[in-house]
C-alpha atoms as a PDB file:
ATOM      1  CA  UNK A   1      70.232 -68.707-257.859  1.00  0.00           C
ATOM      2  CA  UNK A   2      68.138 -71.821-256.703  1.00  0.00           C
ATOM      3  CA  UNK A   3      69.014 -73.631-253.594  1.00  0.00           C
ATOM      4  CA  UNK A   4      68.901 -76.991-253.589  1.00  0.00           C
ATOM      5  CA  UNK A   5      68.451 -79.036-249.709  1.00  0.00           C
ATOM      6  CA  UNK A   6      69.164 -82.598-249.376  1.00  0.00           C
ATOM      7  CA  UNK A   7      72.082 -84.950-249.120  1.00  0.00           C
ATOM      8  CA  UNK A   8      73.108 -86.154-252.632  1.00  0.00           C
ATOM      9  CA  UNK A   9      71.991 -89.899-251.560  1.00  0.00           C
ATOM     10  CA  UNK A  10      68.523 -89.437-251.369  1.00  0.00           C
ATOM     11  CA  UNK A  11      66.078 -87.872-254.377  1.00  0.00           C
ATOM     12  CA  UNK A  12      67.604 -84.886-253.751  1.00  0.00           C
ATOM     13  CA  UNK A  13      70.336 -86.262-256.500  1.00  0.00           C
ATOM     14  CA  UNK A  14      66.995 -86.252-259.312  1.00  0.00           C
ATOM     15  CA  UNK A  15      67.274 -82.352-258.824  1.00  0.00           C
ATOM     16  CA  UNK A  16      71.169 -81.691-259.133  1.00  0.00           C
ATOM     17  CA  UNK A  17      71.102 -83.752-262.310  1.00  0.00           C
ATOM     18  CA  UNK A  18      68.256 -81.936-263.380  1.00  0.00           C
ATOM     19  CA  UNK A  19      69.597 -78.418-262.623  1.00  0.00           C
ATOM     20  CA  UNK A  20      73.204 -80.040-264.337  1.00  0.00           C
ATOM     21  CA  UNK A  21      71.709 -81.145-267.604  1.00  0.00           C
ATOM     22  CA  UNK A  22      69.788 -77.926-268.081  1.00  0.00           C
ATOM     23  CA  UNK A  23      73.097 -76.240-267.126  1.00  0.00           C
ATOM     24  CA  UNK A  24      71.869 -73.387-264.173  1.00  0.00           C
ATOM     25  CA  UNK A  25      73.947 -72.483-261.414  1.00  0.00           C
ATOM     26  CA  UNK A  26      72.788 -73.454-257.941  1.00  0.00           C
ATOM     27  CA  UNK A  27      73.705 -73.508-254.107  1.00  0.00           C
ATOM     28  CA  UNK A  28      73.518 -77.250-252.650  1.00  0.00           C
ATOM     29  CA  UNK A  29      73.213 -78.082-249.164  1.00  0.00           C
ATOM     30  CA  UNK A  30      74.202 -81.090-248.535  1.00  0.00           C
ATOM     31  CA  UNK A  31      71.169 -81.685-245.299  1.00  0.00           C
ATOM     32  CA  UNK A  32      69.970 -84.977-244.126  1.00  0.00           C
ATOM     33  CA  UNK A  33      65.963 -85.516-243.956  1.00  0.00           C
ATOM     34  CA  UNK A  34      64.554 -85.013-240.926  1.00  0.00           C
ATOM     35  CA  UNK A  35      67.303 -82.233-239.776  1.00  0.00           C
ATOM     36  CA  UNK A  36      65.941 -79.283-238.122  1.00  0.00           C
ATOM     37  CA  UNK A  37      67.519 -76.883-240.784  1.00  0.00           C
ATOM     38  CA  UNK A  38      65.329 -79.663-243.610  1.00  0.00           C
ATOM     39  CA  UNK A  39      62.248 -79.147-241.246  1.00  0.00           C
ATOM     40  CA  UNK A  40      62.983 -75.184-241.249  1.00  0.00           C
ATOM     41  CA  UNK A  41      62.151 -75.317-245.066  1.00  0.00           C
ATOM     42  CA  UNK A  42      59.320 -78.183-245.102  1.00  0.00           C
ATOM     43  CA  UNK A  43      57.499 -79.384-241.787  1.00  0.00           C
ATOM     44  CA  UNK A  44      57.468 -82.966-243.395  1.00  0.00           C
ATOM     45  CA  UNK A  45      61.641 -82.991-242.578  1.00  0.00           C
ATOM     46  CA  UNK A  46      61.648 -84.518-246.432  1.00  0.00           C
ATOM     47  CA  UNK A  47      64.289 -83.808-248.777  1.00  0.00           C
ATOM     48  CA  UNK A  48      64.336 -82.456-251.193  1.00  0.00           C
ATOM     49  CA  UNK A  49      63.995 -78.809-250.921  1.00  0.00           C
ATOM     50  CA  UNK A  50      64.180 -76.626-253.585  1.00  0.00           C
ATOM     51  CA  UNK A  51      64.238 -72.772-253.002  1.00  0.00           C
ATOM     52  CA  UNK A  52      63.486 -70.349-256.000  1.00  0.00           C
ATOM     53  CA  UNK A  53      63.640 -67.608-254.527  1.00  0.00           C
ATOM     54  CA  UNK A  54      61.311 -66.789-251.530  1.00  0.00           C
ATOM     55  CA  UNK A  55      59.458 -69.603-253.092  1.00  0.00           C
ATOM     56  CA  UNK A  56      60.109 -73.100-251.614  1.00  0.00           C
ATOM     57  CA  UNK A  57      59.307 -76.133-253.237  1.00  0.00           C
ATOM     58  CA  UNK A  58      59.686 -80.165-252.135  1.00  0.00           C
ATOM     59  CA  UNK A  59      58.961 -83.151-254.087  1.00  0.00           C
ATOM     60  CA  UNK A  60      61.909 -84.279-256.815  1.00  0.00           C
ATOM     61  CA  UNK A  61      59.109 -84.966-259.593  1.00  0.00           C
ATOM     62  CA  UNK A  62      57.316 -81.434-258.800  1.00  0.00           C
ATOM     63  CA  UNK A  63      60.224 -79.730-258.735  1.00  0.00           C
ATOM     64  CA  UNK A  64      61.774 -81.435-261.730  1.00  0.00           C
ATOM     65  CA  UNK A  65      58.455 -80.537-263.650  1.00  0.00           C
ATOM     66  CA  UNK A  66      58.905 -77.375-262.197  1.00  0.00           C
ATOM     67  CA  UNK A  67      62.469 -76.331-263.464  1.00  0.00           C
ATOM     68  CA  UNK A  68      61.829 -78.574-266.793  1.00  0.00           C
ATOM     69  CA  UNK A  69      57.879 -76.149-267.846  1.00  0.00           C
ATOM     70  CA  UNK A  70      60.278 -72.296-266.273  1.00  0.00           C
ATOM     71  CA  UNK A  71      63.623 -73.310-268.575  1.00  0.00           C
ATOM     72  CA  UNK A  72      61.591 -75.159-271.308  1.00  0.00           C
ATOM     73  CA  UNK A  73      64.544 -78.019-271.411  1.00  0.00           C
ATOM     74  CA  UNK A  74      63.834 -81.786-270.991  1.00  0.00           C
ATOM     75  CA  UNK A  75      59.941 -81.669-270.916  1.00  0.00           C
ATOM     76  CA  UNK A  76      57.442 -81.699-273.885  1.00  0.00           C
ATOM     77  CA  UNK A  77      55.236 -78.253-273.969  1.00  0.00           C
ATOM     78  CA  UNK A  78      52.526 -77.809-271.504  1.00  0.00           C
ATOM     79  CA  UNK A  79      49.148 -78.813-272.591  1.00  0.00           C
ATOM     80  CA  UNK A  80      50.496 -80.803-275.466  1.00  0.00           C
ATOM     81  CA  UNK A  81      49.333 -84.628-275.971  1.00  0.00           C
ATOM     82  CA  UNK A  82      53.406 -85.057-275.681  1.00  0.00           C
ATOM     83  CA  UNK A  83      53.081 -83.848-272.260  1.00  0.00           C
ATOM     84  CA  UNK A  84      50.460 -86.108-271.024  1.00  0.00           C
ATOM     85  CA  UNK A  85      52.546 -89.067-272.385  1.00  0.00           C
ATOM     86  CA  UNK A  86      55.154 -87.926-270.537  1.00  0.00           C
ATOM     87  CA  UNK A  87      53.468 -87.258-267.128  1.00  0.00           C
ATOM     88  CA  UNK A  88      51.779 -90.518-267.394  1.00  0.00           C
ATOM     89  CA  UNK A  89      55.536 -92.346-268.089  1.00  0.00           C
ATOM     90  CA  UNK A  90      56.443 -90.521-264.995  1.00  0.00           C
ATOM     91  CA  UNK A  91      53.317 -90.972-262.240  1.00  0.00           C
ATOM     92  CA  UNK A  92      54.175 -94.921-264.184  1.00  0.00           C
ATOM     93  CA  UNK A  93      57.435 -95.472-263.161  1.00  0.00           C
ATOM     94  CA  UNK A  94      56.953 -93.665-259.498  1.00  0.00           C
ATOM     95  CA  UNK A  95      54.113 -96.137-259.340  1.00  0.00           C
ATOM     96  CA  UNK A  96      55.221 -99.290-260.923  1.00  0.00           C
ATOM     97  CA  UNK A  97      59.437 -99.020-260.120  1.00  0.00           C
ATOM     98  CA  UNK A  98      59.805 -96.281-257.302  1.00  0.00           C
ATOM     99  CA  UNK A  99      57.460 -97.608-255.436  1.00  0.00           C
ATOM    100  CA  UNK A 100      59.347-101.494-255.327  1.00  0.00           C
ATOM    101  CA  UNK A 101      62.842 -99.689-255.011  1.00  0.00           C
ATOM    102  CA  UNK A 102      61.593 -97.176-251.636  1.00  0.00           C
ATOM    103  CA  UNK A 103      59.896-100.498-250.266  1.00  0.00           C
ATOM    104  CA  UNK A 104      62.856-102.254-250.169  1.00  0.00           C
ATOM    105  CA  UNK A 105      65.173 -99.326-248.858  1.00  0.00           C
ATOM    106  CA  UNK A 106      62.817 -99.284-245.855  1.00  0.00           C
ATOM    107  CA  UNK A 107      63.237-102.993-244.731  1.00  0.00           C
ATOM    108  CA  UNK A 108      67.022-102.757-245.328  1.00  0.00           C
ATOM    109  CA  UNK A 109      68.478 -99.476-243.790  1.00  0.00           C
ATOM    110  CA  UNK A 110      65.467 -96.685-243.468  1.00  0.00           C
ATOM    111  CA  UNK A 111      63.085 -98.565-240.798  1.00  0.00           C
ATOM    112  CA  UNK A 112      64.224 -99.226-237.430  1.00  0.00           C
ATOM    113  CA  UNK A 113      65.585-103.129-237.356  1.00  0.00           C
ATOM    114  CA  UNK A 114      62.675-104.526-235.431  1.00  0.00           C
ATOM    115  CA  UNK A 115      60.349-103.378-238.376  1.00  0.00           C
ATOM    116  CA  UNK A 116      62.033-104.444-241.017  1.00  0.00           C
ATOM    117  CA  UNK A 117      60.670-107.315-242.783  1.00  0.00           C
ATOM    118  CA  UNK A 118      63.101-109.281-245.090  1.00  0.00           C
ATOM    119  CA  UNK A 119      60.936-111.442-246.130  1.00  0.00           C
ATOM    120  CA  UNK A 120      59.193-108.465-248.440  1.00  0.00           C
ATOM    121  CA  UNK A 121      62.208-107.989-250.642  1.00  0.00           C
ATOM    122  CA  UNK A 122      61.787-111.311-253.164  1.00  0.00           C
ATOM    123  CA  UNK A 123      58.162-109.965-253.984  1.00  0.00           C
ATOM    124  CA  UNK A 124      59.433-106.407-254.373  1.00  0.00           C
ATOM    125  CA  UNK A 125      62.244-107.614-256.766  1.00  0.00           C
ATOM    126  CA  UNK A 126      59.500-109.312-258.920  1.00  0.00           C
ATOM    127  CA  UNK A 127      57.565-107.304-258.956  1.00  0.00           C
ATOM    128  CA  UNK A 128      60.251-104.259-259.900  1.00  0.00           C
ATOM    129  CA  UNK A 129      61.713-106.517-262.696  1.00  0.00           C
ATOM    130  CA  UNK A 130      57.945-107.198-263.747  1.00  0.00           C
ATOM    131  CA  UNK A 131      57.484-103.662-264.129  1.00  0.00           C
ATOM    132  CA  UNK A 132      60.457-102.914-265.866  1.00  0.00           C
ATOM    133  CA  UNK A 133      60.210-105.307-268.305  1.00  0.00           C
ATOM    134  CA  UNK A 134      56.534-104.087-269.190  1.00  0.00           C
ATOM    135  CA  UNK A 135      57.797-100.459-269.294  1.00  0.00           C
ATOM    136  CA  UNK A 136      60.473-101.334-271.943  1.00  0.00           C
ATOM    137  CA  UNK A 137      58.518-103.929-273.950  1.00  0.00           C
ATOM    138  CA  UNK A 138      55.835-100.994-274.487  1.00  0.00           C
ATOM    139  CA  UNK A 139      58.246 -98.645-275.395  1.00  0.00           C
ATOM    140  CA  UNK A 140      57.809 -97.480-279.249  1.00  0.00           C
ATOM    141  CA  UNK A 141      61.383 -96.535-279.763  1.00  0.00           C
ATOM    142  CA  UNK A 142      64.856 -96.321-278.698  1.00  0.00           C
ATOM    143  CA  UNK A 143      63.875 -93.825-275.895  1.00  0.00           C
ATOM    144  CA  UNK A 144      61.150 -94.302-273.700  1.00  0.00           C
ATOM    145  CA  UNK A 145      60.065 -90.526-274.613  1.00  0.00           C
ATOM    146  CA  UNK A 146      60.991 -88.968-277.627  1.00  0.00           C
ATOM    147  CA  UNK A 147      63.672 -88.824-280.192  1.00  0.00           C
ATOM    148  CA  UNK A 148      67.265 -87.680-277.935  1.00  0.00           C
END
């Protein structure tokens, strides 16, 4: 049974929907980043943690790919052109929207309050909405991958 680390508020959440929508049974632990038990399973202290196994994994979108390629649900085939669309949507939207959303977290709640920077967050919003908007506008159907 996999093991899933991380407290449901963080990306730790992209995994238990993951493991829910492909419908296999796991263990969470609900473990802020940065606690000792977190640091235990990845030196970084990052959630989350995925354990498969002996095998332990970090990084939401790895371990997403991960679970998506070993249950063949929710991905497109390895090596297929379908794939690469769909990798490239993803490293896209971690670049282009992530990226804006995690950069305003830290200068509201994540950095200490004498680093934040308020000023930041009307550029990030821009930009985020920007990026959005391309993303969808591109889009050749109803989904922004395949048919379902």
């Amino acid at each position: 049974m996999y093991k899933v680390f991380g407290i449901p508020q963080s990306r730790a959440f992209r995994v238990i929907w993951m493991l829910e929508e492909i419908e296999i049974e796991y263990e969470h632990f609900s473990l802020k980043p940065g606690s000792q038990e977190v640091k235990n399973l990845n030196r970084s202290g990052k959630v989350p943690v995925l354990m498969d196994g002996e095998e332990i994994l970090s990084d939401s979108s790895a371990i997403i790919s991960y679970l998506g390629d070993k249950h063949e649900q929710l991905c497109f085939p390895r090596g297929s052109i379908e794939r690469a669309r769909q990798d490239a949507m993803v490293f896209r939207i971690i670049d282009e929207v992530d990226m804006m959303l995690w950069g305003a977290a830290r200068h509201s709640f994540i950095l200490p309050e004498d680093m934040r920077v308020a000023a930041i967050k009307p550029s990030l919003k821009w930009e985020f909405q920007k990026n959005i908007g391309n993303i969808m506008n591109e889009r050749r159907g109803k989904f922004l991958m395949g048919e379902e």
